[in-house]
PDB file of N, CA and C in Angstrom:
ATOM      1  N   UNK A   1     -39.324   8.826   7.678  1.00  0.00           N
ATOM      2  CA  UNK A   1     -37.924   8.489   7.802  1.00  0.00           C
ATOM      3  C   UNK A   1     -37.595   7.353   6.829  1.00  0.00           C
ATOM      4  N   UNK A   2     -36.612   7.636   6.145  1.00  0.00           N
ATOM      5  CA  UNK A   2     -35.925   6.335   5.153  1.00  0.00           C
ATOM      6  C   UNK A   2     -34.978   5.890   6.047  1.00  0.00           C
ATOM      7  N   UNK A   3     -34.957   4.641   5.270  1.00  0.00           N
ATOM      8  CA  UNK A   3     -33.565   3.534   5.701  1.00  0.00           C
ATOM      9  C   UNK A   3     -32.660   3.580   4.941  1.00  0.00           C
ATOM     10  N   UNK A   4     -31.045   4.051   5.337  1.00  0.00           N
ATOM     11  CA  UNK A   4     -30.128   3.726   4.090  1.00  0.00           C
ATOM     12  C   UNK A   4     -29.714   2.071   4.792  1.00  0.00           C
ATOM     13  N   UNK A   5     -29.279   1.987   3.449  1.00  0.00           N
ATOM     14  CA  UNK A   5     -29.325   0.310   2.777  1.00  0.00           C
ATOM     15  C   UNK A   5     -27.494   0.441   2.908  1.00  0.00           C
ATOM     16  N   UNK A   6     -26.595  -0.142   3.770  1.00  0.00           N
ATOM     17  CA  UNK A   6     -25.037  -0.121   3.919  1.00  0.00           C
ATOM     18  C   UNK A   6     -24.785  -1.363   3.044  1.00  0.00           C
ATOM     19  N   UNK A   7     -23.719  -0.942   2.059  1.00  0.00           N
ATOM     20  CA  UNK A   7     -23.568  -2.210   1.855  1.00  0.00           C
ATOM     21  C   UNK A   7     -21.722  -2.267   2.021  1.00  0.00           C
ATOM     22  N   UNK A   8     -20.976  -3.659   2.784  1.00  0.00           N
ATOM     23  CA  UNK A   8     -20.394  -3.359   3.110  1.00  0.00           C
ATOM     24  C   UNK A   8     -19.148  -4.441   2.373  1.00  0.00           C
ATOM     25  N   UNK A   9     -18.020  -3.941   2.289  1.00  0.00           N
ATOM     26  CA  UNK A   9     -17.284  -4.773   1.667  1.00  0.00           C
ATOM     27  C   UNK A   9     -16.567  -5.188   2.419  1.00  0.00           C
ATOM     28  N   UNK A  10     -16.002  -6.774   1.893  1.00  0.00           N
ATOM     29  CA  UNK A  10     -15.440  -7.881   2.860  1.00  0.00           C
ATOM     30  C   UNK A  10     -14.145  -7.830   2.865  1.00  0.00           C
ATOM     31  N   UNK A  11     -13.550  -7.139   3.800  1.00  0.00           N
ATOM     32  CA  UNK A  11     -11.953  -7.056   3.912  1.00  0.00           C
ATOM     33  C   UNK A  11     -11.135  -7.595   3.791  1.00  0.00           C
ATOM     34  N   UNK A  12     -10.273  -8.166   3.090  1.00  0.00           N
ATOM     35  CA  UNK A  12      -9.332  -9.243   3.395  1.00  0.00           C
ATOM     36  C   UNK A  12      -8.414  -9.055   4.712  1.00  0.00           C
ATOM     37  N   UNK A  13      -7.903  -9.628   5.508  1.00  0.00           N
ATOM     38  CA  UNK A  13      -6.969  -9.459   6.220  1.00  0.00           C
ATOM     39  C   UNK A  13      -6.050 -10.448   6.079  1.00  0.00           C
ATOM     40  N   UNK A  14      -4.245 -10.047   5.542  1.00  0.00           N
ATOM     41  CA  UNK A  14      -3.398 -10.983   5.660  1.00  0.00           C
ATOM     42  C   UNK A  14      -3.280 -11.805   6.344  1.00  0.00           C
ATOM     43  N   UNK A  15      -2.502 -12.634   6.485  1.00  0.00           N
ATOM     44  CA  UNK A  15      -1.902 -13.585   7.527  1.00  0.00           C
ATOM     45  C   UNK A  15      -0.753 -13.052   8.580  1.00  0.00           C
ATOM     46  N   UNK A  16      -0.476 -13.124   9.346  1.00  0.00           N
ATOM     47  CA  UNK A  16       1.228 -13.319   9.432  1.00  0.00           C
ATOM     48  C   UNK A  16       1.948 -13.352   8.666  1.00  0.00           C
ATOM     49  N   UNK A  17       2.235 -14.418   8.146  1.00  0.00           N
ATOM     50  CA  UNK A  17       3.003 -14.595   7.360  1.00  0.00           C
ATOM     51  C   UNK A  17       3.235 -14.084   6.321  1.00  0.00           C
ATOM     52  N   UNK A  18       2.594 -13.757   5.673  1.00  0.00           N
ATOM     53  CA  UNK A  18       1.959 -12.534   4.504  1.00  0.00           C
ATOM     54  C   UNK A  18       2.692 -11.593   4.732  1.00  0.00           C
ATOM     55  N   UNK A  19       2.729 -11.134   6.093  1.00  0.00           N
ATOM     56  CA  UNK A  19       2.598  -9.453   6.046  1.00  0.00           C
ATOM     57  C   UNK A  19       4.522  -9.608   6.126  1.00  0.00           C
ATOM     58  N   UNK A  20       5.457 -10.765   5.716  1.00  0.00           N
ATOM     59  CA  UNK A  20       6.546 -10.976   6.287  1.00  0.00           C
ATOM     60  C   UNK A  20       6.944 -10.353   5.181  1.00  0.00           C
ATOM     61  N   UNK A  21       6.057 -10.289   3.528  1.00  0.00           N
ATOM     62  CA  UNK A  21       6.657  -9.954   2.329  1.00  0.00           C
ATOM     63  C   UNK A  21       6.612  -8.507   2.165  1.00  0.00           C
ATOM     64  N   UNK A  22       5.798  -7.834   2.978  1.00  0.00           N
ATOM     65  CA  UNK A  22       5.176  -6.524   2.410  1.00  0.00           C
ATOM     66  C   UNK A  22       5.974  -5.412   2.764  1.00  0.00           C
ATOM     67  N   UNK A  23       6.252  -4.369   2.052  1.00  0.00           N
ATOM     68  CA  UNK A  23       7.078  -3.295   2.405  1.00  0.00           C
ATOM     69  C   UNK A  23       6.909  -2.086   3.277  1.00  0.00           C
ATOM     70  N   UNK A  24       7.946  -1.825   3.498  1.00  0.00           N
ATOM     71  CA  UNK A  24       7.936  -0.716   4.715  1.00  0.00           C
ATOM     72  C   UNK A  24       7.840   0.310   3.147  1.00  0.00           C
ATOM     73  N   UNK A  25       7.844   1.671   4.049  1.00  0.00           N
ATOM     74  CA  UNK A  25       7.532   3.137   3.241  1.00  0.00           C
ATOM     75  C   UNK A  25       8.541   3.748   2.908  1.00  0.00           C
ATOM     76  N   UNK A  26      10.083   2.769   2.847  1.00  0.00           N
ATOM     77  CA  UNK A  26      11.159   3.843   2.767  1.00  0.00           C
ATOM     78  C   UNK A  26      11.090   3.294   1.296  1.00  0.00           C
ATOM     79  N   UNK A  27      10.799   1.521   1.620  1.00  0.00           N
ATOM     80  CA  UNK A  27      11.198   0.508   0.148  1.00  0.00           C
ATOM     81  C   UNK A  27      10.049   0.826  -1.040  1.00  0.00           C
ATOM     82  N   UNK A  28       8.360   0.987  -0.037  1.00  0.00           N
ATOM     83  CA  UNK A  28       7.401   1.901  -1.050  1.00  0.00           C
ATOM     84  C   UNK A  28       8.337   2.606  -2.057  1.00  0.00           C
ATOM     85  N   UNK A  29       8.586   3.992  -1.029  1.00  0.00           N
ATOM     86  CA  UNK A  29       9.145   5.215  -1.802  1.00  0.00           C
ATOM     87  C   UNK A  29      10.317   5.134  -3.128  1.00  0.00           C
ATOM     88  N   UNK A  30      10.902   3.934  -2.227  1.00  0.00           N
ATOM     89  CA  UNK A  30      12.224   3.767  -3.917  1.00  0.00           C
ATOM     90  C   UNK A  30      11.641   3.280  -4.724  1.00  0.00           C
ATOM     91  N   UNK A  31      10.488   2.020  -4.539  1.00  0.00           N
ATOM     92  CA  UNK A  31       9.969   1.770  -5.685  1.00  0.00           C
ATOM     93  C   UNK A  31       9.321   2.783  -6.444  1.00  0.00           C
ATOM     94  N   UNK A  32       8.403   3.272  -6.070  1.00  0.00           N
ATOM     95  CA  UNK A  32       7.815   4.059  -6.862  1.00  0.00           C
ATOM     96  C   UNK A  32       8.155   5.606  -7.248  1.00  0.00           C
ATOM     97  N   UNK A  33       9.468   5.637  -6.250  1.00  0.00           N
ATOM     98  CA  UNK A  33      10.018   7.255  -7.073  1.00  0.00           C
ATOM     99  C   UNK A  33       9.455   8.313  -6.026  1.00  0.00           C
ATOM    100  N   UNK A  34       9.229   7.953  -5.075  1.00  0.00           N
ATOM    101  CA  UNK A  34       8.077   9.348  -4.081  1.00  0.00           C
ATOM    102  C   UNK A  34       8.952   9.114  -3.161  1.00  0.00           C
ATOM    103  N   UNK A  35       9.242   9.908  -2.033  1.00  0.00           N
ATOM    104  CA  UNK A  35       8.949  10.284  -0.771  1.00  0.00           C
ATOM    105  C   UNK A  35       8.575   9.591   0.241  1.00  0.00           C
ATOM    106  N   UNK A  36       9.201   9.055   1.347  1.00  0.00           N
ATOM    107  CA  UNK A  36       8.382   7.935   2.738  1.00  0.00           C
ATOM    108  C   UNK A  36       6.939   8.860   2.808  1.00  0.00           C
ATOM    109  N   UNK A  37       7.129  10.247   3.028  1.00  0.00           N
ATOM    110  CA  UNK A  37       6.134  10.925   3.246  1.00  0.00           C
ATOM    111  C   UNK A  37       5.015  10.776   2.472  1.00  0.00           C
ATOM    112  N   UNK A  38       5.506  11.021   1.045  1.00  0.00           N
ATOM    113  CA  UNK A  38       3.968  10.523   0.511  1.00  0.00           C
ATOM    114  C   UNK A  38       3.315   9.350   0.115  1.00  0.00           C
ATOM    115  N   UNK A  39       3.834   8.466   0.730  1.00  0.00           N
ATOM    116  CA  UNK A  39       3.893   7.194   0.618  1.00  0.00           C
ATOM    117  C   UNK A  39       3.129   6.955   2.055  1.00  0.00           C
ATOM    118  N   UNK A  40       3.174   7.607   2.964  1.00  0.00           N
ATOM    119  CA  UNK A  40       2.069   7.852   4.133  1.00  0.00           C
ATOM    120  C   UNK A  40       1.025   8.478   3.841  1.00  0.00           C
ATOM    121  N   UNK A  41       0.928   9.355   2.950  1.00  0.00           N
ATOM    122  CA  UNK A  41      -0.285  10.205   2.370  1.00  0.00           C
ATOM    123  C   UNK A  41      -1.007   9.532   1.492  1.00  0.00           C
ATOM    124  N   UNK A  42      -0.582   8.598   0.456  1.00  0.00           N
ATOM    125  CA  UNK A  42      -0.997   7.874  -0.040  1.00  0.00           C
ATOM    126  C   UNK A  42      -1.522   6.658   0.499  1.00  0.00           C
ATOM    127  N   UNK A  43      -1.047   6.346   1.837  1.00  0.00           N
ATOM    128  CA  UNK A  43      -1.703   5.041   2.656  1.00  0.00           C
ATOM    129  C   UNK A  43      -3.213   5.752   3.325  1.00  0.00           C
ATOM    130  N   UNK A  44      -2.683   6.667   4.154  1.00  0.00           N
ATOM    131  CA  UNK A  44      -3.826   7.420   5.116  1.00  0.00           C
ATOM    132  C   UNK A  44      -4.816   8.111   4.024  1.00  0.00           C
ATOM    133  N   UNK A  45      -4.650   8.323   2.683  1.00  0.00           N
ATOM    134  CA  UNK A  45      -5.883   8.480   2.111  1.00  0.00           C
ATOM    135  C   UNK A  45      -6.385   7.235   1.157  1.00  0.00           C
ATOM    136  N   UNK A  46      -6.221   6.261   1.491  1.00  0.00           N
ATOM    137  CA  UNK A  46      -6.326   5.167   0.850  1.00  0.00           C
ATOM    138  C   UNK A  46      -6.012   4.804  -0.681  1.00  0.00           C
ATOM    139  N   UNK A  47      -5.363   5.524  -0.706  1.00  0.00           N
ATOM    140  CA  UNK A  47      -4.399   5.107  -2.919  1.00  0.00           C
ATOM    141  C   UNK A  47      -3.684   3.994  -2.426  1.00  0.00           C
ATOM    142  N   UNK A  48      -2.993   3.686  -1.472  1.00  0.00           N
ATOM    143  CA  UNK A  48      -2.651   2.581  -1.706  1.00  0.00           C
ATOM    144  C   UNK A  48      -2.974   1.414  -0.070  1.00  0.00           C
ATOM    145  N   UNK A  49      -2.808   0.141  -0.741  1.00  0.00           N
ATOM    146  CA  UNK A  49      -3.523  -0.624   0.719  1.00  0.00           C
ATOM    147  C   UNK A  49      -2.378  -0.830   1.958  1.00  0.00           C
ATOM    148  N   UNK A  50      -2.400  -0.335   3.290  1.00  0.00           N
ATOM    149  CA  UNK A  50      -1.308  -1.066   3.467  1.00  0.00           C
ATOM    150  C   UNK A  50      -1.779  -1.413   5.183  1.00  0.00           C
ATOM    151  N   UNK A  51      -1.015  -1.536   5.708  1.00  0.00           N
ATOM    152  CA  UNK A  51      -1.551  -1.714   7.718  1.00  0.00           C
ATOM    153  C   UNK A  51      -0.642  -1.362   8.545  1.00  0.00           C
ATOM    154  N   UNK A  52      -1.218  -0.742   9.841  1.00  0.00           N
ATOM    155  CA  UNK A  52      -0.216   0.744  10.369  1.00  0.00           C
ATOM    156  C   UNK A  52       0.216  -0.213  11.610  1.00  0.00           C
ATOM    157  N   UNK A  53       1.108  -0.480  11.646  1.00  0.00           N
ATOM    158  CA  UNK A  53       1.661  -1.424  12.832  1.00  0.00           C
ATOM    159  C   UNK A  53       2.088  -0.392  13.692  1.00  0.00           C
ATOM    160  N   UNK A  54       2.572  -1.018  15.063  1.00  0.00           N
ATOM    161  CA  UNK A  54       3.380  -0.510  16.117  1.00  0.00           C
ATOM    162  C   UNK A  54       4.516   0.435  15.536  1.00  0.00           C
ATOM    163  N   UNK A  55       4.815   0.052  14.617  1.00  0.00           N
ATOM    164  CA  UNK A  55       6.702   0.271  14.606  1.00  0.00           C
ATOM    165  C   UNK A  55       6.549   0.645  13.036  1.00  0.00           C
ATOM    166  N   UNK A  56       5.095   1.079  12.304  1.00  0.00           N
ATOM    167  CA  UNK A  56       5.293   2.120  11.426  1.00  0.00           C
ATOM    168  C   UNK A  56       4.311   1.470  10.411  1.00  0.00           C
ATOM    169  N   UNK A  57       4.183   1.721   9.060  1.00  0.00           N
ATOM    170  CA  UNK A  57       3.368   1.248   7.942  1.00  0.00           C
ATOM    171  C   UNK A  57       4.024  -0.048   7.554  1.00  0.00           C
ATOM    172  N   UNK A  58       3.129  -0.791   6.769  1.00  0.00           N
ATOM    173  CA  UNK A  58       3.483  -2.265   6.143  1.00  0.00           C
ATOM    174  C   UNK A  58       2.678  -1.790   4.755  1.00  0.00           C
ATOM    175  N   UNK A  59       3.162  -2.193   3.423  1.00  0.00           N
ATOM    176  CA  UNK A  59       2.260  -1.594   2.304  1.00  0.00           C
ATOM    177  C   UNK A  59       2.445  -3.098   1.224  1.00  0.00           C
ATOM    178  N   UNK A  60       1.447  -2.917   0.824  1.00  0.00           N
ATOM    179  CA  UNK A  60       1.318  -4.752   0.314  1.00  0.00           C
ATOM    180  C   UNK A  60       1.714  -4.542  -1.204  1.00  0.00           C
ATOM    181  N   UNK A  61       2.669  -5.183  -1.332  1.00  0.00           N
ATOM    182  CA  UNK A  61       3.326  -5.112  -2.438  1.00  0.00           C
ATOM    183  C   UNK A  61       2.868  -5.522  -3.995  1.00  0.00           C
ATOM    184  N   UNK A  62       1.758  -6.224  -4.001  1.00  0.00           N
ATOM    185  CA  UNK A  62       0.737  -6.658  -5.163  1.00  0.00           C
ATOM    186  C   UNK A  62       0.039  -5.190  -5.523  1.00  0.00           C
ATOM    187  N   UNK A  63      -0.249  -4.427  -4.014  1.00  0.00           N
ATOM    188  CA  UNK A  63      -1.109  -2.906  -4.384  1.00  0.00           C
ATOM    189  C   UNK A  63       0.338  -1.625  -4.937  1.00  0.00           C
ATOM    190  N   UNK A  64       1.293  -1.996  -4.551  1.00  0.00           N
ATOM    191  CA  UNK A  64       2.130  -1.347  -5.247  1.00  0.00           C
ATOM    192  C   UNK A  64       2.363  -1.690  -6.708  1.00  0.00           C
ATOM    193  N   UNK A  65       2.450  -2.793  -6.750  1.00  0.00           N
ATOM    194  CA  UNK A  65       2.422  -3.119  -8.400  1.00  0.00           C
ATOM    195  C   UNK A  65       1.442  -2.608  -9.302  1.00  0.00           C
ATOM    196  N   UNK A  66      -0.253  -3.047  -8.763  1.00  0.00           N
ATOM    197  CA  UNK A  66      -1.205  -2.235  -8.965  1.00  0.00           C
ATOM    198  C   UNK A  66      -0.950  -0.453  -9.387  1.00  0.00           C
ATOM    199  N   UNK A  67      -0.664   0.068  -7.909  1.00  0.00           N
ATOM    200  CA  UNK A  67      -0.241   1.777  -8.535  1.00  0.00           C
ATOM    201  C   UNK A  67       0.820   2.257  -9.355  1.00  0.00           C
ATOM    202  N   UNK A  68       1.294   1.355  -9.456  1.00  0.00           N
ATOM    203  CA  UNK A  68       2.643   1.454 -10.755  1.00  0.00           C
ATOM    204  C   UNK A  68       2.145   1.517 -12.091  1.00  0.00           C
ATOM    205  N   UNK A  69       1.472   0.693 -12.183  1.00  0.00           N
ATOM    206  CA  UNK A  69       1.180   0.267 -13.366  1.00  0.00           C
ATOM    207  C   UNK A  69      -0.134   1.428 -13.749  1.00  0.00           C
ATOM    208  N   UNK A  70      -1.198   1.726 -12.784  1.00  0.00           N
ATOM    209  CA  UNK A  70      -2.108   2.515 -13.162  1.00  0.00           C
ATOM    210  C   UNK A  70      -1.559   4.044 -13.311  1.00  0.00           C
ATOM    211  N   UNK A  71      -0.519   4.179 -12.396  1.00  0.00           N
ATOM    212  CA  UNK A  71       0.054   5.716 -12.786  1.00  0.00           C
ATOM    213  C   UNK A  71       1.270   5.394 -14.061  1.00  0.00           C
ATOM    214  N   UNK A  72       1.592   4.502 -14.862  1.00  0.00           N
ATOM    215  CA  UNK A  72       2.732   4.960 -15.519  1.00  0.00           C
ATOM    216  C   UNK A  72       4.146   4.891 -14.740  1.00  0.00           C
ATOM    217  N   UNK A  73       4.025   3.958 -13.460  1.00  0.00           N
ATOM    218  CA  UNK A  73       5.368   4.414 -13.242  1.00  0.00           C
ATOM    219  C   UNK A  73       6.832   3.303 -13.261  1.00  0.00           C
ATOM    220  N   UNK A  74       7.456   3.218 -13.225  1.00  0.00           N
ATOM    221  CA  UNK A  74       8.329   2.083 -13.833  1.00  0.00           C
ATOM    222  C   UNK A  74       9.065   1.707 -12.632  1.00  0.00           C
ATOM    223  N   UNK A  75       8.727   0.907 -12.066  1.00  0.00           N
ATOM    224  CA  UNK A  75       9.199   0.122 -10.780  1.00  0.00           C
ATOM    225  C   UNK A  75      11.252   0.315 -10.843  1.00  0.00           C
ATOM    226  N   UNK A  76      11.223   0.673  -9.501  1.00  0.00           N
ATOM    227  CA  UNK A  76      12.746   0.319  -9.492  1.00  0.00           C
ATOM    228  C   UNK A  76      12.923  -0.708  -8.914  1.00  0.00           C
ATOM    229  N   UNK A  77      13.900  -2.135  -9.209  1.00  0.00           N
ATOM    230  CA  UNK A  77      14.265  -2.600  -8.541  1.00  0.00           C
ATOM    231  C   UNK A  77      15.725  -2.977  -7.904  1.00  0.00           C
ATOM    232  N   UNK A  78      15.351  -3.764  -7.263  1.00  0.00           N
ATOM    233  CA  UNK A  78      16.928  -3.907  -6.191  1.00  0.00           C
ATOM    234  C   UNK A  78      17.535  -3.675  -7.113  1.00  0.00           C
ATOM    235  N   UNK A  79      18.064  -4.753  -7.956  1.00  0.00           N
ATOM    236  CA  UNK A  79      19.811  -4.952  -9.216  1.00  0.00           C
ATOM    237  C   UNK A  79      19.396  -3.743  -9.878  1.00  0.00           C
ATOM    238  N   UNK A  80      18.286  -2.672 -10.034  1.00  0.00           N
ATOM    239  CA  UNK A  80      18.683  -1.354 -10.856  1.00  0.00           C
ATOM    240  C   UNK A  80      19.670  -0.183 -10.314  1.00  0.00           C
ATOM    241  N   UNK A  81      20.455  -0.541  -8.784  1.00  0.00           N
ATOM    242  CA  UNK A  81      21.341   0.377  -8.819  1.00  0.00           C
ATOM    243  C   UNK A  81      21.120   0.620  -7.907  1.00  0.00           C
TER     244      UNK A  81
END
């Protein structure tokens, strides 16, 4: 019998306060041009980071910037309309 060897990575977990900045999945979706829906598909398969509260998804807005930028996609923001 072998031993596998886990190696495990150290999670960050926000604060409170933290999580006061981070977006819901409707504000995900306008930013990045998708769907609330796949903006849940993209959380539950881990593309993007976010934490599943009571009262729906929270998606951390530094990891949205992150998938913007690695897919090509050009952030909308508020004053764009």
């Amino acid at each position: 019998m072998f031993s596998e060897r886990v190696v495990q990575r150290e999670a960050y977990l926000p604060g409170i306060r933290e999580f006061e900045n981070w977006l819901t999945t409707g504000d995900t979706a306008s930013a990045l041009g998708k769907t609330p829906q796949g903006i849940k598909w993209l959380l539950e398969n881990r593309r993007l980071r976010g934490a599943r509260t009571r009262l729906g998804w929270l998606v951390d807005p530094k990891d949205v910037e992150r998938y913007a930028r690695e897919h090509g996609i050009e952030q909308k923001g508020e004053d764009d309309g």
